[in-house]
N, C-alpha and C. Protein backbone atom coordinates (compact mmCIF):
# COMPACT_ATOMS: atom_id res chain seq x y z
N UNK A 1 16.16 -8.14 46.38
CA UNK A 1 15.27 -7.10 45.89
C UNK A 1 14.75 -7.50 44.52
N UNK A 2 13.40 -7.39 44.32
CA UNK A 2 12.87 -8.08 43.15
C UNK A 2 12.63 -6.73 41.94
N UNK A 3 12.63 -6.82 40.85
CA UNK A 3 12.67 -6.04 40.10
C UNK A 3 10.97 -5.98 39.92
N UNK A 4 10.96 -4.11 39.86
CA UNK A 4 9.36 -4.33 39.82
C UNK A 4 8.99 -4.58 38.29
N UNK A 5 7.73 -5.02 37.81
CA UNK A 5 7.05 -5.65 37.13
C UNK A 5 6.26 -4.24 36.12
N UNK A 6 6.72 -4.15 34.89
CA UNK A 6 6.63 -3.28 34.17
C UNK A 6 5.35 -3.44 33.15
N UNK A 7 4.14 -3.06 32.80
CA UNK A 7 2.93 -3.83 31.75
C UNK A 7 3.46 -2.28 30.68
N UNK A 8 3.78 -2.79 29.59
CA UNK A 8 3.55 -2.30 28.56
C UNK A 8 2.61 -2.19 27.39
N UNK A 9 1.58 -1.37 26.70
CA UNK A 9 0.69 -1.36 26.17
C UNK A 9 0.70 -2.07 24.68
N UNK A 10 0.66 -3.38 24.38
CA UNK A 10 0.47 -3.82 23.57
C UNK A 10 0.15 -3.47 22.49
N UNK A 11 0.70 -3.19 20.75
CA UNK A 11 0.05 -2.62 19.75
C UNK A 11 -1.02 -3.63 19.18
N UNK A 12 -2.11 -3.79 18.60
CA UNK A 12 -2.80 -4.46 17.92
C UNK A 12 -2.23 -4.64 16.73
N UNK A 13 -1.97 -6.33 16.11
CA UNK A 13 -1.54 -6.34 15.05
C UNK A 13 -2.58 -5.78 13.87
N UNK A 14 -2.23 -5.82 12.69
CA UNK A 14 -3.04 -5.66 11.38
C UNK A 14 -3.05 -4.19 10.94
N UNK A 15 -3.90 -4.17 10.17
CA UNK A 15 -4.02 -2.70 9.72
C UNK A 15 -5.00 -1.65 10.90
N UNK A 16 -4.79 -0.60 10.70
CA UNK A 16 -5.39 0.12 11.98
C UNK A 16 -7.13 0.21 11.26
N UNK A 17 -7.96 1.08 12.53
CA UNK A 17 -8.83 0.94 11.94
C UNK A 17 -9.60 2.38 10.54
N UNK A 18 -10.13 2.30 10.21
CA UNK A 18 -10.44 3.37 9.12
C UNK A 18 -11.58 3.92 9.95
N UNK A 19 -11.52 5.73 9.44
CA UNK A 19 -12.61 6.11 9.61
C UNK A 19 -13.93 6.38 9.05
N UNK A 20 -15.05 6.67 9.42
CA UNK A 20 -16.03 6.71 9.04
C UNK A 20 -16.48 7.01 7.50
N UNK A 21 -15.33 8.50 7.38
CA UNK A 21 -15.42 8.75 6.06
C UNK A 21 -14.71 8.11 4.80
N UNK A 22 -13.69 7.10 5.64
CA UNK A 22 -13.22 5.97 4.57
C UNK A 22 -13.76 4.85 4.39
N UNK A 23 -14.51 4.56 5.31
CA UNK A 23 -14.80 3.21 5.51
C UNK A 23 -15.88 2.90 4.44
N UNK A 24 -15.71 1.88 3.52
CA UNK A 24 -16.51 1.64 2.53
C UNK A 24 -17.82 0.06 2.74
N UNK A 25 -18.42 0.72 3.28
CA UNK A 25 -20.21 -0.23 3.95
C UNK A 25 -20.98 0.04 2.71
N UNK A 26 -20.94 0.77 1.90
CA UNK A 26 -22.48 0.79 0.57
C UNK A 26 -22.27 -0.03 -0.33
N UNK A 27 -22.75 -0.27 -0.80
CA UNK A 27 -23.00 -0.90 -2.26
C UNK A 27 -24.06 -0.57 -2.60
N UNK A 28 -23.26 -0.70 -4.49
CA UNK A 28 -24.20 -0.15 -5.60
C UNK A 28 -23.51 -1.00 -6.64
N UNK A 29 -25.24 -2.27 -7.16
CA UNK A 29 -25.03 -3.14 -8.01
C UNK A 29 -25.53 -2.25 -9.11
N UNK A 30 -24.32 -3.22 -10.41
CA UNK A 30 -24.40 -2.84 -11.53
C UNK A 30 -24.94 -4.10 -12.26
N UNK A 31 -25.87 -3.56 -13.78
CA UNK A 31 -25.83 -4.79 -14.25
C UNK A 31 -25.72 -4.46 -15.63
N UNK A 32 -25.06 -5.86 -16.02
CA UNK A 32 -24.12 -5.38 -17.73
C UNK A 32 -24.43 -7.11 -18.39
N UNK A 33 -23.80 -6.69 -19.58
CA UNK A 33 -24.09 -7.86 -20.40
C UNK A 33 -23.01 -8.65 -20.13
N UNK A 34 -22.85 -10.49 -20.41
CA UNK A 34 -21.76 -11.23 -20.19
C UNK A 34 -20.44 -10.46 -21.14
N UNK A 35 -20.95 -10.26 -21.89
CA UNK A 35 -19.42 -9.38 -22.33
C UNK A 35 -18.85 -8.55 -21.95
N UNK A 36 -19.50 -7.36 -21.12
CA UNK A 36 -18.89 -6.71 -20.93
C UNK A 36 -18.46 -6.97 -19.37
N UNK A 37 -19.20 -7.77 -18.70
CA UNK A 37 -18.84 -8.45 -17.51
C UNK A 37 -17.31 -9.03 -17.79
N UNK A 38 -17.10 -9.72 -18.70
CA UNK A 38 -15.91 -10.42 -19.20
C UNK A 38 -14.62 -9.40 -19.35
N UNK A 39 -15.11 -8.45 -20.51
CA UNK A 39 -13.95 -7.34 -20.58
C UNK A 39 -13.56 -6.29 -19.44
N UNK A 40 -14.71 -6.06 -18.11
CA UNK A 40 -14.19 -5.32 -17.00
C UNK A 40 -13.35 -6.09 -15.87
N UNK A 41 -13.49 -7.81 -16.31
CA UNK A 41 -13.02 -8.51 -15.52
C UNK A 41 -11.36 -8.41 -16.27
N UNK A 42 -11.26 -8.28 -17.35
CA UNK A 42 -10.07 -8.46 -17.82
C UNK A 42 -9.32 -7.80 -17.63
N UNK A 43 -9.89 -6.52 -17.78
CA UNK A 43 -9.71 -4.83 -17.45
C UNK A 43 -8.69 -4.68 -15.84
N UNK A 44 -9.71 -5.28 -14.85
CA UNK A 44 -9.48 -5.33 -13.60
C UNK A 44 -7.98 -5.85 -13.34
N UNK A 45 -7.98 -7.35 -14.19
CA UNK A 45 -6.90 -8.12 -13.79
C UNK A 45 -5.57 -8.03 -14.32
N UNK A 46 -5.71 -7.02 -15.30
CA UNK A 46 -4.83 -6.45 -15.70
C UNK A 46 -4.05 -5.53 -15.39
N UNK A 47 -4.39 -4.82 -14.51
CA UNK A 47 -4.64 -3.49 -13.28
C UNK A 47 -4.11 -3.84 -12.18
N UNK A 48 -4.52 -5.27 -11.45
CA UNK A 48 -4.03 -5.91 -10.43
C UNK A 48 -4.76 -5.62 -9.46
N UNK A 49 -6.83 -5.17 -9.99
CA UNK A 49 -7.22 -4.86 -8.81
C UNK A 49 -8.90 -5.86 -9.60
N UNK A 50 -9.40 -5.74 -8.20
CA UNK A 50 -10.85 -6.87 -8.66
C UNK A 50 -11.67 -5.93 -9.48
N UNK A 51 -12.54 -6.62 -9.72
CA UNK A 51 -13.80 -5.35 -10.49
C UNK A 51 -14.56 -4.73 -10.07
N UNK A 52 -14.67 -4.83 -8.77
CA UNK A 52 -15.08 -3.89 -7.62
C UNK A 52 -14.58 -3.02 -7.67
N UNK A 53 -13.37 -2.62 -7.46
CA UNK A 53 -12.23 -1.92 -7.07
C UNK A 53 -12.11 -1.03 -8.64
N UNK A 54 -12.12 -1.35 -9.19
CA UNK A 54 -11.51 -1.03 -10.98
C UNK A 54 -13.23 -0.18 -11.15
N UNK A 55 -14.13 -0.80 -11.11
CA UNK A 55 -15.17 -0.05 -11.42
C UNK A 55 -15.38 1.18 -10.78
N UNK A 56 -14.99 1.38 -9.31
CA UNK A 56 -14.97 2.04 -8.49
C UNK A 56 -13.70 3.17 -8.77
N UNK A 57 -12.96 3.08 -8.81
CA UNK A 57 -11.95 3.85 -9.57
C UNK A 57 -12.33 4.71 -11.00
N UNK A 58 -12.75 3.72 -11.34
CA UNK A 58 -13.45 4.64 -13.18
C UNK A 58 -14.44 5.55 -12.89
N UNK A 59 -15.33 5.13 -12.13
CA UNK A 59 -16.18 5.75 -11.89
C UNK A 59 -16.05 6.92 -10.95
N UNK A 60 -14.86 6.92 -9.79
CA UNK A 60 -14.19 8.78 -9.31
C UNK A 60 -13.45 9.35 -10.19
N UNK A 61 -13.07 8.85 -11.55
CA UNK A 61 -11.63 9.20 -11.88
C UNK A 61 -10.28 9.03 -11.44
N UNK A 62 -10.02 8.18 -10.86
CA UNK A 62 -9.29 7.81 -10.67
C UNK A 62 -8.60 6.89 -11.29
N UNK A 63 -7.16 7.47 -12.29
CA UNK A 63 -6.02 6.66 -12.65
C UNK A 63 -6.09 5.53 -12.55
N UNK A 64 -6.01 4.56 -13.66
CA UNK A 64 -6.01 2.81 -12.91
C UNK A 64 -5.17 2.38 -14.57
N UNK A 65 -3.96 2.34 -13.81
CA UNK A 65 -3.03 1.93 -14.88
C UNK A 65 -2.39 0.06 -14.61
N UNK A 66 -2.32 0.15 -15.53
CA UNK A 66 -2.05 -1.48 -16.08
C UNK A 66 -0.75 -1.53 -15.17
N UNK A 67 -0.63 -2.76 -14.87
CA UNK A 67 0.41 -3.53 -13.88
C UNK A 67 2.13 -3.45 -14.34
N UNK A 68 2.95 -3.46 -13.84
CA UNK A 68 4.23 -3.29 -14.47
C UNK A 68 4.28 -5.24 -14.84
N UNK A 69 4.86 -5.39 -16.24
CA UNK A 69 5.38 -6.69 -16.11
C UNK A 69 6.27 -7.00 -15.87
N UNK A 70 6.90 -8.63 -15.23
CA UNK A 70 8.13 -9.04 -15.10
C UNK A 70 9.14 -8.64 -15.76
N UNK A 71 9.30 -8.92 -17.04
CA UNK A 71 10.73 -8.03 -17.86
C UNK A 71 10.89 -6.31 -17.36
N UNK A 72 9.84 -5.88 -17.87
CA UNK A 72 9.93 -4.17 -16.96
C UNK A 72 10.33 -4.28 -16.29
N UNK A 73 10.15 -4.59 -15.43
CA UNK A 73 10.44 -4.21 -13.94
C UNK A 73 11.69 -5.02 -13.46
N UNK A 74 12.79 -5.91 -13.96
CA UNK A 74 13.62 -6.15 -13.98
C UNK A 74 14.52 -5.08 -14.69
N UNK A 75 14.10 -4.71 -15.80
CA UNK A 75 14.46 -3.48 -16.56
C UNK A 75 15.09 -2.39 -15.83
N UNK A 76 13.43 -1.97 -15.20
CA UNK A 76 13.68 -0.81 -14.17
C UNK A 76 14.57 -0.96 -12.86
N UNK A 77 14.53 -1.90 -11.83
CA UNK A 77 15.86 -2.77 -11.12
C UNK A 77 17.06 -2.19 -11.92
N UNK A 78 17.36 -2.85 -13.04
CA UNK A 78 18.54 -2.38 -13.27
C UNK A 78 19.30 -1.35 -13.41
N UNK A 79 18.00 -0.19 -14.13
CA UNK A 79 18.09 1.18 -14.56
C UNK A 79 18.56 2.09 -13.06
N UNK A 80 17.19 1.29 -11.83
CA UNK A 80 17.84 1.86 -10.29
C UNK A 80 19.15 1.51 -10.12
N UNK A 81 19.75 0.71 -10.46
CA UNK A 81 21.03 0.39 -10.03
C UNK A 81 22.29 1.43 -10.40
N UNK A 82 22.03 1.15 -11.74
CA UNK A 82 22.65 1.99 -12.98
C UNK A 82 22.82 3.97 -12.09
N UNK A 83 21.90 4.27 -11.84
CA UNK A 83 20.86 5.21 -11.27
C UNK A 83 22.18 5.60 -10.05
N UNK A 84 21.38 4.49 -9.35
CA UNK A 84 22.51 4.66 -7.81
C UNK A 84 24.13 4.88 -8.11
N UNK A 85 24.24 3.99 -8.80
CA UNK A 85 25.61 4.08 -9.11
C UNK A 85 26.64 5.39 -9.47
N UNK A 86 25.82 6.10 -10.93
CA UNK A 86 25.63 7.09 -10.99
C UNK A 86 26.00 8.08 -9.81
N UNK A 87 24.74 8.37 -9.23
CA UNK A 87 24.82 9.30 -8.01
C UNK A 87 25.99 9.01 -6.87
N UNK A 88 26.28 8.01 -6.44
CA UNK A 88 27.60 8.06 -5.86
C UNK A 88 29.05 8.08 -6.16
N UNK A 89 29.32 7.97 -7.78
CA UNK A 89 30.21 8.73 -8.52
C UNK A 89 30.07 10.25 -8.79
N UNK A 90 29.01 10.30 -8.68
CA UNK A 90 28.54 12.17 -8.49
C UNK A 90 29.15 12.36 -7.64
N UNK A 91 28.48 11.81 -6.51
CA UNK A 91 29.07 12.09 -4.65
C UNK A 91 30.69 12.23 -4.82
N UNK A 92 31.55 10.95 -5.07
CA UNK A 92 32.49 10.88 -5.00
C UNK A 92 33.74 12.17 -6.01
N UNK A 93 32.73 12.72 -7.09
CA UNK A 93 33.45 13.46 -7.98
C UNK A 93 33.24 14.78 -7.02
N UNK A 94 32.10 14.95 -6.43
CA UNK A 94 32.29 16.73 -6.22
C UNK A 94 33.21 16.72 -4.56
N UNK A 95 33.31 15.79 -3.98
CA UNK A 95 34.45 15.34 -2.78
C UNK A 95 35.82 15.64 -3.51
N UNK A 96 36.07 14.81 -4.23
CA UNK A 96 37.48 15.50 -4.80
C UNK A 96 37.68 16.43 -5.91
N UNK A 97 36.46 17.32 -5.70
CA UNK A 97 36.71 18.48 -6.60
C UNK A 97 37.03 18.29 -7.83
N UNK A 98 36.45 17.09 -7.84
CA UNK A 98 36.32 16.79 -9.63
C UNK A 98 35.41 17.62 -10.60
N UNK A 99 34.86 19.08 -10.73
CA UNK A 99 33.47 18.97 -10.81
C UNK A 99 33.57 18.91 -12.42
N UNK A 100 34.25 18.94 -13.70
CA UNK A 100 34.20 18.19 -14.41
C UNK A 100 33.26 16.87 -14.97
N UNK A 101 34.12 15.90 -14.14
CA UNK A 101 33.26 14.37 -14.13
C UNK A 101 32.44 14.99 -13.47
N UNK A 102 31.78 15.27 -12.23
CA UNK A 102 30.23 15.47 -12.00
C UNK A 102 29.47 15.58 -12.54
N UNK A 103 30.12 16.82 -13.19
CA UNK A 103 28.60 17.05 -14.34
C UNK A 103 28.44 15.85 -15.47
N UNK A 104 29.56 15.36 -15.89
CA UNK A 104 29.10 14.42 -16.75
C UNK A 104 28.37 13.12 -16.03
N UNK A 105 28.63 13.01 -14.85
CA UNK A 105 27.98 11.86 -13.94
C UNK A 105 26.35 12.15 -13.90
N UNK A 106 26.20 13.82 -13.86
CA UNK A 106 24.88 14.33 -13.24
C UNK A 106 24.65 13.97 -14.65
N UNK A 107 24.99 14.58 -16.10
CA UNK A 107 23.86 14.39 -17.22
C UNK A 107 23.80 13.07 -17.53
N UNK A 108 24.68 11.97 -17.57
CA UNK A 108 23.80 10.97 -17.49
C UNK A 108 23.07 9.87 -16.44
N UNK A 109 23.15 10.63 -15.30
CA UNK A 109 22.01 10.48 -14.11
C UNK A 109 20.44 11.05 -14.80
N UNK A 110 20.50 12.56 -15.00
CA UNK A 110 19.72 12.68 -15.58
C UNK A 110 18.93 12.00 -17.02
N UNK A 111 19.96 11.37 -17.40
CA UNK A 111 19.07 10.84 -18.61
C UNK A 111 18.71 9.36 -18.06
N UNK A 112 19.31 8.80 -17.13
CA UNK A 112 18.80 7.29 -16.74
C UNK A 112 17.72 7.77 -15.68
N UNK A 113 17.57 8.88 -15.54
CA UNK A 113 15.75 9.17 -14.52
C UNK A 113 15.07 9.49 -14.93
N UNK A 114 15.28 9.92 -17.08
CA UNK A 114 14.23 10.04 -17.73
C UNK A 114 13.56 9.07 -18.42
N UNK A 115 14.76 8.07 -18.80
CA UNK A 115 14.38 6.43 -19.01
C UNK A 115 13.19 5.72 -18.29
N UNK A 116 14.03 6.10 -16.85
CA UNK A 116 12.65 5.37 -16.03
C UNK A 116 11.49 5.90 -15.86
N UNK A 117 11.58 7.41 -15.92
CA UNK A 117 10.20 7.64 -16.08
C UNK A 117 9.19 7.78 -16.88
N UNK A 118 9.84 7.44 -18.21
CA UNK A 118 9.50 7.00 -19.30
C UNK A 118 9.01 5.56 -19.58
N UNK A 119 9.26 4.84 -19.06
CA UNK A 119 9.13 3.32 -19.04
C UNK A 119 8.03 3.26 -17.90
N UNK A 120 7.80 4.05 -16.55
CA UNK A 120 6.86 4.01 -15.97
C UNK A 120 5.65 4.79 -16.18
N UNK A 121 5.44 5.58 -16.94
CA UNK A 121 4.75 6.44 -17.28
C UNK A 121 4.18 5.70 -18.60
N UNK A 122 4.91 4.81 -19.47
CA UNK A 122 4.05 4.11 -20.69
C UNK A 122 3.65 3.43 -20.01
């Protein structure tokens, strides 16, 4: 007896497709002096987005904050760690009815999630 033969619907790799009202087909050239061509390019790459993208952003309002750097963000890594750690000595204190240490676990949980959001927010 042969096992019957099953076709399953294949997903398409990549990103799906966008709709109409996302889909970005216009353009609208700008024209500026080499300097300031220079400083929106700098602007952009600093951002981590092209000057397409960066101009386009300034121009909805839209937020366009500077890139985290390598040291930061090793920083912040650690601070998550610190963080986690934290919270499962929380865990572990209110299990054995420690609630004492908890709270001291929770206030300085709380102050290592104001760190980071302090460091992400500058």
């Amino acid at each position: 007896m042969t096992k019957p033969i099953i076709h399953l619907k294949s997903k398409k790799p990549g990103h799906p497709k966008l709709s109409a009202s996302q889909l970005r087909d216009k353009t609208i050239s700008v024209h500026c002096s080499e300097k300031d061509c220079k400083f929106i390019k700098y602007q952009a790459d600093r951002c981590g987005h092209s000057a397409g993208d960066f101009c386009l952003r300034a121009a909805l309002d839209v937020p366009v904050k500077e890139r985290i750097d390598k040291p930061t963000m090793e920083y912040l890594r650690y601070l998550y760690g610190i963080a986690n750690n934290l919270n499962q000595a929380m865990h572990a204190a209110h299990t054995a009815r420690l609630e004492d240490d908890a709270e001291k676990f929770k206030r300085a949980l709380d102050e290592i999630l104001l760190l980071i959001n302090n460091v992400r927010n500058s």
